[in-house]
C-alpha atoms as a PDB file:
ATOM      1  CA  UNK A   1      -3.169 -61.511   8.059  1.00  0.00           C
ATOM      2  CA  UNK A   2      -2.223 -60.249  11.684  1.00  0.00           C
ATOM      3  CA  UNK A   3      -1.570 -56.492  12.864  1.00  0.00           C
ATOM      4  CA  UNK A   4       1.854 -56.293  14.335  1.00  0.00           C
ATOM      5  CA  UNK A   5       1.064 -53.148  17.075  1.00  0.00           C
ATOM      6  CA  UNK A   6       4.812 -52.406  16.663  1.00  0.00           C
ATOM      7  CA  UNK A   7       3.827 -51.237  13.193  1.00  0.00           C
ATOM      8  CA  UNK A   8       0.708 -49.406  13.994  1.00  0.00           C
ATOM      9  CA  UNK A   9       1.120 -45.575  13.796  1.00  0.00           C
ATOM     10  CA  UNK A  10      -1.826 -43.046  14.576  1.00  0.00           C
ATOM     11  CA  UNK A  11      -2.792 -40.785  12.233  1.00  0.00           C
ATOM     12  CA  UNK A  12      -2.160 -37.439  13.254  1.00  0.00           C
ATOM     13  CA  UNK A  13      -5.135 -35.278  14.555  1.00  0.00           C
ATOM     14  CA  UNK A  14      -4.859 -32.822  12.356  1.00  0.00           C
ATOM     15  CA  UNK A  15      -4.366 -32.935   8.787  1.00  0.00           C
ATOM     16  CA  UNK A  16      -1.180 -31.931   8.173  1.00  0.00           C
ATOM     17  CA  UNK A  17      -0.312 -29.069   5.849  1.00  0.00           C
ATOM     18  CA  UNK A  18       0.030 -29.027   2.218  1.00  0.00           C
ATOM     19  CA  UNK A  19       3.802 -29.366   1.243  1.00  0.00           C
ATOM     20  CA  UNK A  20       3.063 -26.595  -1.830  1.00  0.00           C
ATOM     21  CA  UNK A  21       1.723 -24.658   0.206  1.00  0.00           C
ATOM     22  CA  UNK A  22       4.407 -24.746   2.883  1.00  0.00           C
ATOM     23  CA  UNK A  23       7.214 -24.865   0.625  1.00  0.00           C
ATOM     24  CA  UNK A  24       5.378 -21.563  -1.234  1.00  0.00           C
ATOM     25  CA  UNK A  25       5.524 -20.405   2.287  1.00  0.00           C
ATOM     26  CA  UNK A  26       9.591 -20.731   3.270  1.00  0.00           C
ATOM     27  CA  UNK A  27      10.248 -19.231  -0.082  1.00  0.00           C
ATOM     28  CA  UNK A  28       8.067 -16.567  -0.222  1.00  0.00           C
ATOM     29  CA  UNK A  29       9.778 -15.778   3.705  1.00  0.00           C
ATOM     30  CA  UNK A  30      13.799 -16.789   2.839  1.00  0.00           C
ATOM     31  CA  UNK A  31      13.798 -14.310   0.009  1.00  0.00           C
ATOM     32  CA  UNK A  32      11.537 -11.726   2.021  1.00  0.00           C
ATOM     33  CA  UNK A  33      14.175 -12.007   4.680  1.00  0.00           C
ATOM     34  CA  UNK A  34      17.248 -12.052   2.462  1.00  0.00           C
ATOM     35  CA  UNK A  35      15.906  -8.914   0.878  1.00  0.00           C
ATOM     36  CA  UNK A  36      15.614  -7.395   4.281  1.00  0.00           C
ATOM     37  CA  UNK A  37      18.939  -8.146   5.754  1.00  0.00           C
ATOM     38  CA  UNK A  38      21.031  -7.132   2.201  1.00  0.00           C
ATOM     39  CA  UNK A  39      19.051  -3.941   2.544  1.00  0.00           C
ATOM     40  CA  UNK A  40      19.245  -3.085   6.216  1.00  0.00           C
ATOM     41  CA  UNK A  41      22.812  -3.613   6.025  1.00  0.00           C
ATOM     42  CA  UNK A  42      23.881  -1.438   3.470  1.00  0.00           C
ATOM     43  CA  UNK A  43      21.390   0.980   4.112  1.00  0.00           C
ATOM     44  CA  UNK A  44      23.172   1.182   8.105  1.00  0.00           C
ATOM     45  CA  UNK A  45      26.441   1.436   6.095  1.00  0.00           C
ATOM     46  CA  UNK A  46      25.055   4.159   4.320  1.00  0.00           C
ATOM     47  CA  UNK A  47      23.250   5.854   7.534  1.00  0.00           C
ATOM     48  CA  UNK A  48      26.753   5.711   9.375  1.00  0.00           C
ATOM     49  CA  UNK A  49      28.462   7.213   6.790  1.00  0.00           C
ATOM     50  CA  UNK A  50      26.664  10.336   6.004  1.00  0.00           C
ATOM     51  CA  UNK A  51      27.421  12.033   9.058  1.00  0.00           C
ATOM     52  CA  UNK A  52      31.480  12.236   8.048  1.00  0.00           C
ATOM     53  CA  UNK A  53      29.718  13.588   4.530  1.00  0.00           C
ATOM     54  CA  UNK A  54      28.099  16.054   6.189  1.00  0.00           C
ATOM     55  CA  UNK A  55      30.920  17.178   8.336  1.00  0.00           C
ATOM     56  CA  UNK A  56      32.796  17.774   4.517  1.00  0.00           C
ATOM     57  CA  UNK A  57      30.427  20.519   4.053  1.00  0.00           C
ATOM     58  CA  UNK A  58      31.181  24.101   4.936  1.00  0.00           C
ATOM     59  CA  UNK A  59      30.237  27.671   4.356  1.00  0.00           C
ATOM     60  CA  UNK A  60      26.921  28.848   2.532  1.00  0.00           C
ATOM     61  CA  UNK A  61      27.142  26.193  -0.260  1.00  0.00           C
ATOM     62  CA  UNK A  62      29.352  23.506  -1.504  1.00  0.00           C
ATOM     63  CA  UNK A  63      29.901  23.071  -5.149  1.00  0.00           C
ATOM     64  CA  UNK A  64      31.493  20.059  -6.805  1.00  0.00           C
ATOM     65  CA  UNK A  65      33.466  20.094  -9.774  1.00  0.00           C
ATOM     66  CA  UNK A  66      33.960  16.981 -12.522  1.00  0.00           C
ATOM     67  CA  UNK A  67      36.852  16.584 -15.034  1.00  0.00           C
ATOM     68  CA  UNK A  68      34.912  17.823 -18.702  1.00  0.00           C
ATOM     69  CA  UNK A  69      36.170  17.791 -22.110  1.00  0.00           C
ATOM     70  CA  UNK A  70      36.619  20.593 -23.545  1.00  0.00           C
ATOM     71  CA  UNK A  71      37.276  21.002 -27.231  1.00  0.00           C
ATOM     72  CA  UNK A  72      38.062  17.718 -28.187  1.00  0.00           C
ATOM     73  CA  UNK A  73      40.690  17.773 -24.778  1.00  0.00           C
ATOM     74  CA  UNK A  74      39.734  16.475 -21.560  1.00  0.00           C
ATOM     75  CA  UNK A  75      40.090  19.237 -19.109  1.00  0.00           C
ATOM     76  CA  UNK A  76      42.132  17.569 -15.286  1.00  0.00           C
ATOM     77  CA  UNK A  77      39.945  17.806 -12.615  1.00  0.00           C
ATOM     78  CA  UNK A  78      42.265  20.697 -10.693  1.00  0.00           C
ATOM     79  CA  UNK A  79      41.866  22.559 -13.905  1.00  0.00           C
ATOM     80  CA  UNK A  80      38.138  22.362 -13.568  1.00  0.00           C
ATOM     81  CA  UNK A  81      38.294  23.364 -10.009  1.00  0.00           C
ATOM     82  CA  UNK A  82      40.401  26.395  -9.951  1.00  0.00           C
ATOM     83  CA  UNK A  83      38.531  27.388 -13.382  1.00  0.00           C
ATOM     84  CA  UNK A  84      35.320  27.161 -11.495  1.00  0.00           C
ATOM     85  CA  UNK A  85      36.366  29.228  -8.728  1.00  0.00           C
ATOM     86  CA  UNK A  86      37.322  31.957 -10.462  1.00  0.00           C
ATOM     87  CA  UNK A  87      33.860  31.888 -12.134  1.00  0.00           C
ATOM     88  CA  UNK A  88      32.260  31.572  -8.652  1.00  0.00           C
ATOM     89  CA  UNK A  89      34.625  34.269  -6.914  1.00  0.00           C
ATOM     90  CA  UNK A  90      33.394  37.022  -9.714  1.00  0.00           C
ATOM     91  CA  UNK A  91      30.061  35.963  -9.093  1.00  0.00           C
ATOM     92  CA  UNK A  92      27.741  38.829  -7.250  1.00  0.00           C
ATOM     93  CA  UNK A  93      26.704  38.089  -4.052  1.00  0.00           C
ATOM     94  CA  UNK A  94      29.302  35.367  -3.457  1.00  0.00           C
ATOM     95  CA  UNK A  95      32.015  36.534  -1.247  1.00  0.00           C
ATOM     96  CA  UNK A  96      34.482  33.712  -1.546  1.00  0.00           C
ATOM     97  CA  UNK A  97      34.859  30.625  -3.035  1.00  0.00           C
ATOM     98  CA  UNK A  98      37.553  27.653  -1.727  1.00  0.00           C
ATOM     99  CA  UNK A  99      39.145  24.748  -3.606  1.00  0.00           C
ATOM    100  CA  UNK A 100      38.870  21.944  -0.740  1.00  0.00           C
ATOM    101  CA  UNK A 101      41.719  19.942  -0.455  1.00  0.00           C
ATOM    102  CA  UNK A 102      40.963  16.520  -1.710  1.00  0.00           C
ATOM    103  CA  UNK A 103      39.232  13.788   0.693  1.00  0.00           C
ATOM    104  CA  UNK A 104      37.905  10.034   0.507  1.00  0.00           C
ATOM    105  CA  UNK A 105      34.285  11.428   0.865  1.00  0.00           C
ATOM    106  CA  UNK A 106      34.395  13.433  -2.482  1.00  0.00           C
ATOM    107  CA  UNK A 107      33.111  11.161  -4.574  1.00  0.00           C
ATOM    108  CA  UNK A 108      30.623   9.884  -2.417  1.00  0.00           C
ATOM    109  CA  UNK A 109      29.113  13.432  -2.085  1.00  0.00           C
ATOM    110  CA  UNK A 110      29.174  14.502  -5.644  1.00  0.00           C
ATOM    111  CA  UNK A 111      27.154  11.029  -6.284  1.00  0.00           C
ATOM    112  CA  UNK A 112      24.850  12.118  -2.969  1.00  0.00           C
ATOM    113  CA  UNK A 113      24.595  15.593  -5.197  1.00  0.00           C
ATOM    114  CA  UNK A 114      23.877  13.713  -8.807  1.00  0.00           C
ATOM    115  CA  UNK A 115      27.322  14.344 -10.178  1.00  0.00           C
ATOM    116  CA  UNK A 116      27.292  10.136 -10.423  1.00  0.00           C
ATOM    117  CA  UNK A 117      30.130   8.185  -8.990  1.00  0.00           C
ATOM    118  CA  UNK A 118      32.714  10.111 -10.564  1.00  0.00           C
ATOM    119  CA  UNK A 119      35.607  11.857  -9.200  1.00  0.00           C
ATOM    120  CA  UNK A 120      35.073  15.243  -7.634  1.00  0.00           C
ATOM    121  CA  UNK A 121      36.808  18.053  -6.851  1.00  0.00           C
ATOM    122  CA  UNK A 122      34.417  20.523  -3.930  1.00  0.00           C
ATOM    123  CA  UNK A 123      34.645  24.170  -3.556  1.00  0.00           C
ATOM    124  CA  UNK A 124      33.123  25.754  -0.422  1.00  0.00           C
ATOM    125  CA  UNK A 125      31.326  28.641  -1.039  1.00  0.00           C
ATOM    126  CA  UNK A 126      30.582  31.790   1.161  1.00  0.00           C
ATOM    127  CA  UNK A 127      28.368  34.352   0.443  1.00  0.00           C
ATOM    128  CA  UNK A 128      28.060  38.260   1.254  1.00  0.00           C
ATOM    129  CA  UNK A 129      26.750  38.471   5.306  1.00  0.00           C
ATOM    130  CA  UNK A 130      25.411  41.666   4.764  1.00  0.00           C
ATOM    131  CA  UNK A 131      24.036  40.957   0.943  1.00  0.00           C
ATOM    132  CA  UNK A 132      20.265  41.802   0.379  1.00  0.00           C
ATOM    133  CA  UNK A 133      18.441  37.857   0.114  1.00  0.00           C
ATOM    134  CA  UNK A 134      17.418  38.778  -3.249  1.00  0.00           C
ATOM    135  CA  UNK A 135      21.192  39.352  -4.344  1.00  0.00           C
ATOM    136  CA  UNK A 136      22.499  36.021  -2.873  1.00  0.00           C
ATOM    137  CA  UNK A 137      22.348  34.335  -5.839  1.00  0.00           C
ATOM    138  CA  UNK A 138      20.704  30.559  -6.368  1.00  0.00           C
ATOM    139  CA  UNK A 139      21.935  27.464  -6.570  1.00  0.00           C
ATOM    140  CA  UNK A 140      20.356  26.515 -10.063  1.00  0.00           C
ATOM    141  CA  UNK A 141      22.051  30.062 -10.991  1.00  0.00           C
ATOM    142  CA  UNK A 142      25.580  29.112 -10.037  1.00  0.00           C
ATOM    143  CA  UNK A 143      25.418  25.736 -12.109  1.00  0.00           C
ATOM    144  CA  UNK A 144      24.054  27.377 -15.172  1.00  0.00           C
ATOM    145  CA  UNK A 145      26.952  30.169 -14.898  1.00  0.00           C
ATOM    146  CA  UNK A 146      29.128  27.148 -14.731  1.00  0.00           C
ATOM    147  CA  UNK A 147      27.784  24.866 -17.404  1.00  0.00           C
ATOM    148  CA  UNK A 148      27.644  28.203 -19.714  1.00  0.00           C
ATOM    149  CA  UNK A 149      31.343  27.843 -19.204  1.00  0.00           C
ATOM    150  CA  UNK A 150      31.575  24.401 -19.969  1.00  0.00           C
ATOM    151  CA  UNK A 151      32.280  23.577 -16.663  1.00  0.00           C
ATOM    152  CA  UNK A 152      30.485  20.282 -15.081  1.00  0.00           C
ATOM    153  CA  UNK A 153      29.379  20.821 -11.548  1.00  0.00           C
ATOM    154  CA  UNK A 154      26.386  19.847  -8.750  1.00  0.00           C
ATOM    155  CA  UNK A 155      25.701  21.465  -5.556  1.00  0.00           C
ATOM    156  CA  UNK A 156      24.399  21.379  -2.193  1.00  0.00           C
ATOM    157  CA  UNK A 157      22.827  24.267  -0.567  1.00  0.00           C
ATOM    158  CA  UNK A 158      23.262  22.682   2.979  1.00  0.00           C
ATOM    159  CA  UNK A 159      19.692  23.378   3.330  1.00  0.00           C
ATOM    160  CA  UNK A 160      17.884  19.913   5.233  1.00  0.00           C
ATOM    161  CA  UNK A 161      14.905  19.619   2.777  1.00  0.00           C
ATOM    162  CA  UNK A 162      16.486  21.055  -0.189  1.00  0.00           C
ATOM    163  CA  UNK A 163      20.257  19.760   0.384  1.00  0.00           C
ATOM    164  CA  UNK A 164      21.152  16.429  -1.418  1.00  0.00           C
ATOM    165  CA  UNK A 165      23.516  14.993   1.231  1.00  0.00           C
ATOM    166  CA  UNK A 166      21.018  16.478   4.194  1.00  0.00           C
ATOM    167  CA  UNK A 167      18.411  14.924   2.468  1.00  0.00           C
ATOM    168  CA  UNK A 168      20.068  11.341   1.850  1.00  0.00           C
ATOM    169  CA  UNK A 169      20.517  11.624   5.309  1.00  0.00           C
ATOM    170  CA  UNK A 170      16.731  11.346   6.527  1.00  0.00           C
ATOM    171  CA  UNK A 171      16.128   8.922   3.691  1.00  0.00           C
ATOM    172  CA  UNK A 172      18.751   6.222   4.847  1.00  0.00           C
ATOM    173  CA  UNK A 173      17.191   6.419   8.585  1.00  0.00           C
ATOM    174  CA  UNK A 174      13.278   6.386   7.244  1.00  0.00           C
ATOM    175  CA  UNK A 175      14.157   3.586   4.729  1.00  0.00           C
ATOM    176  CA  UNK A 176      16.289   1.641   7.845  1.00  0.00           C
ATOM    177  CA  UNK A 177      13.211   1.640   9.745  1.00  0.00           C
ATOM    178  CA  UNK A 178      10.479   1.385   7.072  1.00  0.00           C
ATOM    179  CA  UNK A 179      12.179  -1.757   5.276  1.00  0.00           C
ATOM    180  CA  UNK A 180      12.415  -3.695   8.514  1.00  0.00           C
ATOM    181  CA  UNK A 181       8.809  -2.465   9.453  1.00  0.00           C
ATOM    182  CA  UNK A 182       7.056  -3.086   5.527  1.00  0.00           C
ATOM    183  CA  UNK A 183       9.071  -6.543   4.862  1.00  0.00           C
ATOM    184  CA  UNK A 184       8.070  -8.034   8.753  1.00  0.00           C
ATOM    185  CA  UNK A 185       4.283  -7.035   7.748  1.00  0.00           C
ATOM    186  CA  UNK A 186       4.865  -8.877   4.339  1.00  0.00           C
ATOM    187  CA  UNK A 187       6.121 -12.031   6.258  1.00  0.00           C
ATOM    188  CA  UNK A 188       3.450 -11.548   8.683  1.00  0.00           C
ATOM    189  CA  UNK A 189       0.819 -11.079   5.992  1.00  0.00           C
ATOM    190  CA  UNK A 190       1.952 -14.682   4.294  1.00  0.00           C
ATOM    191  CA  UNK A 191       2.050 -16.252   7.195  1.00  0.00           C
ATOM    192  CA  UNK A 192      -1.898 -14.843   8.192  1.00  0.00           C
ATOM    193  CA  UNK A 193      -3.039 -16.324   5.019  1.00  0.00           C
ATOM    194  CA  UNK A 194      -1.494 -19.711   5.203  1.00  0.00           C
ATOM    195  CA  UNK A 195      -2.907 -20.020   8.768  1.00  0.00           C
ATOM    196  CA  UNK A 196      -6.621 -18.871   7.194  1.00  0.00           C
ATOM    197  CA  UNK A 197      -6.189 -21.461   4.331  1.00  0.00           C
ATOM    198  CA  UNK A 198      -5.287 -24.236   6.437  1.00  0.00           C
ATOM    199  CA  UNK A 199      -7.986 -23.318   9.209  1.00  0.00           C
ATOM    200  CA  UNK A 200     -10.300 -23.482   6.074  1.00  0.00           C
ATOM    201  CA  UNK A 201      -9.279 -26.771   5.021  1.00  0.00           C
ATOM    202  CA  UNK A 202      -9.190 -29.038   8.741  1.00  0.00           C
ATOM    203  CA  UNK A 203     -12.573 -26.778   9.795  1.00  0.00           C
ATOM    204  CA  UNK A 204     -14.941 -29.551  10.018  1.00  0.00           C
ATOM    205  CA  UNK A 205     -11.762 -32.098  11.640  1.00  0.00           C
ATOM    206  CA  UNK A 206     -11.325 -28.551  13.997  1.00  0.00           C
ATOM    207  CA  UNK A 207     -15.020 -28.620  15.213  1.00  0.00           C
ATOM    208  CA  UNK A 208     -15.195 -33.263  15.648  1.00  0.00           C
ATOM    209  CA  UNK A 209     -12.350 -32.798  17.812  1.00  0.00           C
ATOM    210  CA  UNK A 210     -13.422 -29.550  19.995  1.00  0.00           C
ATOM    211  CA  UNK A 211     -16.775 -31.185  20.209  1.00  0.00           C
ATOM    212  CA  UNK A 212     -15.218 -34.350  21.715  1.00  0.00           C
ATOM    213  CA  UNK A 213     -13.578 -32.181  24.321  1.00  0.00           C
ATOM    214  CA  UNK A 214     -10.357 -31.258  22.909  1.00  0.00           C
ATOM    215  CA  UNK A 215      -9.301 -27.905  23.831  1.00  0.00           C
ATOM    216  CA  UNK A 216      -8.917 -24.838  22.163  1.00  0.00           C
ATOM    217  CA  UNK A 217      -5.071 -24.340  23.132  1.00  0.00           C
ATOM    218  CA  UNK A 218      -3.984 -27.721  21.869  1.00  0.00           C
ATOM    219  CA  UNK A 219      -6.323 -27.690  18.723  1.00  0.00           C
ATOM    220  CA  UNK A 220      -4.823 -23.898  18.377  1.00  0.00           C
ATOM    221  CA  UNK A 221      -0.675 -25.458  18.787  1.00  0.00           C
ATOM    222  CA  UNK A 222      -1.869 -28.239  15.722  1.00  0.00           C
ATOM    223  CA  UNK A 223      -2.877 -25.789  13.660  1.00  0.00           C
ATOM    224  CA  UNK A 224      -0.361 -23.148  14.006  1.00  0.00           C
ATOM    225  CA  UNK A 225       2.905 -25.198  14.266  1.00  0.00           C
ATOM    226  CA  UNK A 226       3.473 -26.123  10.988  1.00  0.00           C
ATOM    227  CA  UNK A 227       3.143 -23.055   9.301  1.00  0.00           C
ATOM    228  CA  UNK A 228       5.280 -20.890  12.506  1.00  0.00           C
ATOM    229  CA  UNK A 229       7.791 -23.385  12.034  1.00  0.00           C
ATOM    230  CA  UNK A 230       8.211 -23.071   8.481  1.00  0.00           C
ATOM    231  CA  UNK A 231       8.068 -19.258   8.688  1.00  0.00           C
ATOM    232  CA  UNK A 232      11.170 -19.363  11.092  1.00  0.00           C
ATOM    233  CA  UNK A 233      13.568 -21.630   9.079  1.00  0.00           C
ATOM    234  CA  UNK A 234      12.748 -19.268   6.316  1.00  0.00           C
ATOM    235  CA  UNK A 235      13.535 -16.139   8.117  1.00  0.00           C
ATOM    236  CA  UNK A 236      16.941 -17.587   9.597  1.00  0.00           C
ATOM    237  CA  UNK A 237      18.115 -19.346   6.840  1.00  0.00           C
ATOM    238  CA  UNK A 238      17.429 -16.084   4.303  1.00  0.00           C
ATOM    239  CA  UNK A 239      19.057 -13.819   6.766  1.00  0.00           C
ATOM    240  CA  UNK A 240      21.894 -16.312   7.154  1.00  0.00           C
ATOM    241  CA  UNK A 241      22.103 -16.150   3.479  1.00  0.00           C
ATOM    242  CA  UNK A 242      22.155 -12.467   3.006  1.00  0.00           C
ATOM    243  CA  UNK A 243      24.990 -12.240   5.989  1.00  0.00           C
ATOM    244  CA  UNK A 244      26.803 -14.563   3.546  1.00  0.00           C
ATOM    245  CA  UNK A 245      26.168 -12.869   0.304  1.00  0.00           C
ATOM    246  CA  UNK A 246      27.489  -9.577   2.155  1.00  0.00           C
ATOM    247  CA  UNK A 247      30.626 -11.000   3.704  1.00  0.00           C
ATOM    248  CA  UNK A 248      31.762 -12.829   0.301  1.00  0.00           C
ATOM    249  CA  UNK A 249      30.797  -9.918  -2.198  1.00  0.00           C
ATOM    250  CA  UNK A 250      30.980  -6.833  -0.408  1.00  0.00           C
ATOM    251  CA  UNK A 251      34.941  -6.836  -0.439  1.00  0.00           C
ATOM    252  CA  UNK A 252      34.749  -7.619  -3.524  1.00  0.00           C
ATOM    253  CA  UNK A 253      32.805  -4.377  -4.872  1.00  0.00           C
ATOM    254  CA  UNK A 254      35.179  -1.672  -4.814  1.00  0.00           C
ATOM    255  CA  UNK A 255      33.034   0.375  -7.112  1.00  0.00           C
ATOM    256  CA  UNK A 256      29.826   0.244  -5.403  1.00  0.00           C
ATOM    257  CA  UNK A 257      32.094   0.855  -1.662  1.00  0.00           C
ATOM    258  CA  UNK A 258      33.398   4.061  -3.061  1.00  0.00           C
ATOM    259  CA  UNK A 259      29.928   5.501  -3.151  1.00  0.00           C
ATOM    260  CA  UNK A 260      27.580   3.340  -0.372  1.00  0.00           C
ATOM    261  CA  UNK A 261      30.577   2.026   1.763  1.00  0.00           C
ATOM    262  CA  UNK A 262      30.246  -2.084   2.271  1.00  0.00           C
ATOM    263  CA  UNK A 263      28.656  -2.918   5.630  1.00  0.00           C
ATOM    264  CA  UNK A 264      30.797  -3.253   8.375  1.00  0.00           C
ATOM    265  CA  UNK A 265      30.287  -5.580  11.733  1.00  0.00           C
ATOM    266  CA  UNK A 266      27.774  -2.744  13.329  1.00  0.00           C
ATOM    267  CA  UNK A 267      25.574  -3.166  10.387  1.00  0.00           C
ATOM    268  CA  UNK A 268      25.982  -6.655   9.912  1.00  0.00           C
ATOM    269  CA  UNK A 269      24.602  -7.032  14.264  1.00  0.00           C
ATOM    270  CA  UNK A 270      21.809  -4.606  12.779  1.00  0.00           C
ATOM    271  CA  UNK A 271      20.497  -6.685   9.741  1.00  0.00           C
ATOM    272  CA  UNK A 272      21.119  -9.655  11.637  1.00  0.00           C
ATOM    273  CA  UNK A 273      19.071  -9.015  14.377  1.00  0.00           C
ATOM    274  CA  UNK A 274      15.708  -8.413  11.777  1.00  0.00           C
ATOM    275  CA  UNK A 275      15.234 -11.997  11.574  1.00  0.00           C
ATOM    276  CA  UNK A 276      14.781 -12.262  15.222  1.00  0.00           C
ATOM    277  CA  UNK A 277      13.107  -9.463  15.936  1.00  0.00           C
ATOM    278  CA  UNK A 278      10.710 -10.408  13.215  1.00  0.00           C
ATOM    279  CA  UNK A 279       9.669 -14.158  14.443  1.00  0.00           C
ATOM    280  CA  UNK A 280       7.586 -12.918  17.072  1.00  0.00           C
ATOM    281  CA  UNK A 281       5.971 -10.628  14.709  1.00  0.00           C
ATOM    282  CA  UNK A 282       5.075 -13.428  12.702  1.00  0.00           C
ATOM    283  CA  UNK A 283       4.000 -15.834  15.618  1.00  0.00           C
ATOM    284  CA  UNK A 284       1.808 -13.488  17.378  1.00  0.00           C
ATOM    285  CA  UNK A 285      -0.221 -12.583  13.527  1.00  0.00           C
ATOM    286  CA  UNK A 286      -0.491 -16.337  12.883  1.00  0.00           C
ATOM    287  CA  UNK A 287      -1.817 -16.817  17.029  1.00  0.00           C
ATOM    288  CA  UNK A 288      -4.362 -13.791  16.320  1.00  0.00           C
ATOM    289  CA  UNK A 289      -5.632 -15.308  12.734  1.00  0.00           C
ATOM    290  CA  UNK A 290      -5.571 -18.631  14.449  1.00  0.00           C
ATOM    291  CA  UNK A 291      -7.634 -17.988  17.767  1.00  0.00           C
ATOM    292  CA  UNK A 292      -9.961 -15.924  15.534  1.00  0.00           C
ATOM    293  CA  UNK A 293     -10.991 -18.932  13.343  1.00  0.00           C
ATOM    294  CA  UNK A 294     -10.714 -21.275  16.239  1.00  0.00           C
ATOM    295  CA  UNK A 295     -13.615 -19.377  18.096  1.00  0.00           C
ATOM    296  CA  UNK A 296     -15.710 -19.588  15.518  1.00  0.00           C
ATOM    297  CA  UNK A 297     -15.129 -23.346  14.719  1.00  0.00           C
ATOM    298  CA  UNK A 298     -15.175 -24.091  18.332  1.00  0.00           C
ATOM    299  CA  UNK A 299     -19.085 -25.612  19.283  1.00  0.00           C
END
């Protein structure tokens, strides 16, 4: 039998990585990163939109009003409005109370104040300038005069900590920030330990080849490019799937857009740009995890 050297192949230096394992690895990221651009986006849609809901609020305190049966008949939503300011007007303390003209943003803010996704009639409220604190009277108050007269309502007190809409407000921008931040350290994390496994398993292939003068840097590339590569298919190709997801089912969600509006191109740029923001995130934990297991397989 003769060797044909046209046929001969070297084996690689390395070992290379375990298909489970890297396969475990580009799922584990795709659906990390899918999760992370669906989010991102609607929660920018979200973010952008809650300034025009807070413009909608006026006076001391904004009350919104749902449609209710009463005895056996379902009560219109006007009905329930102008019912419930009369209730408010008479109320102590409160020295007018306006039925707001109907808007778009209505039913966003009564879900914002718990009313659920529902239509919504609000009434601004005003209360006495020159009332004693202790005779303004509470939020939880107004309701319960209201629901005493069978009249379904939530409310915001406009109040930054205490306000729904306020508080939705500083919730969309922490969760913005702390998805992309959490999910990058969860990619990061995967990737850490995949590096650590594999450094494990080629360790005594890692030391032969430093010893015969091999250095560091391209022992370091061998052992890191498998798993960085994998890591960065699965971050583009999950974002590019959650881009898709949004642009083919978000227009078709009229429900869910009349309380979170769909994402529009800003956010779409936004979640986009997670995936590559995140890459180098994930390349520089798998170089530190990698030149920390290299120095101490290195003679």
């Amino acid at each position: 039998m003769s060797l044909d050297p046209r046929a001969w192949r070297p084996s690689p230096l390395l070992p290379p990585a375990g298909g489970a394992a890297l396969t475990g690895l580009f799922i584990g990221g795709a659906l990390v990163s899918l999760m992370a651009v669906l989010a991102m986006a609607w929660l920018s849609a979200d973010l952008r939109a809650r300034p025009a809901l807070r413009a909608r609020l006026n006076g001391g305190a904004t009350i919104a009003v749902m449609a209710r049966r009463t005895s056996g008949d379902l009560e219109s939503l006007d009905a329930a409005a102008w019912r419930a300011r009369e209730i408010l007007a008479k109320t102590p303390g409160v020295a007018s109370a306006k039925v707001l003209a109907p808007a778009p943003e209505d039913r966003a803010i009564a879900d914002t104040m718990g009313a659920g996704a529902s239509p919504a009639r609000l009434i601004a409220l005003a209360f006495a300038p020159r009332a004693a604190p202790a005779s303004v009277p509470t939020i939880g108050a107004l309701i319960a005069d209201l629901s005493r007269e069978g009249v379904a309502a939530a409310a915001d007190d406009h109040d930054p900590v205490t306000g729904p809409v306020e508080h939705a407000l500083a919730v969309d921008a922490a969760g913005l920030a702390f998805t992309g931040a959490i999910l990058t350290g969860v990619l990061a994390g995967l990737t850490a330990a995949m590096i650590r496994s594999r450094a494990r398993r080629v360790a005594p292939r890692i030391t032969l080849l430093s010893g015969l003068g091999m250095t560091n840097t391209a022992l370091l590339t061998r052992l890191l490019s498998p798993v960085i590569l994998s890591a960065s298919l699965a971050l583009i190709i999950g974002g590019a799937g959650a881009l898709a997801i949004l642009g083919l089912a978000a227009p078709r969600l009229p429900g869910l857009a009349a309380v979170i509006p769909a994402p529009g191109a800003v956010d779409l740029i936004l979640a986009a740009a997670w995936p590559a923001l995140a890459i180098p995130v994930v390349i520089s934990a798998a170089a530190v995890v990698g030149a920390a297991w290299m120095k101490r397989l290195a003679p």
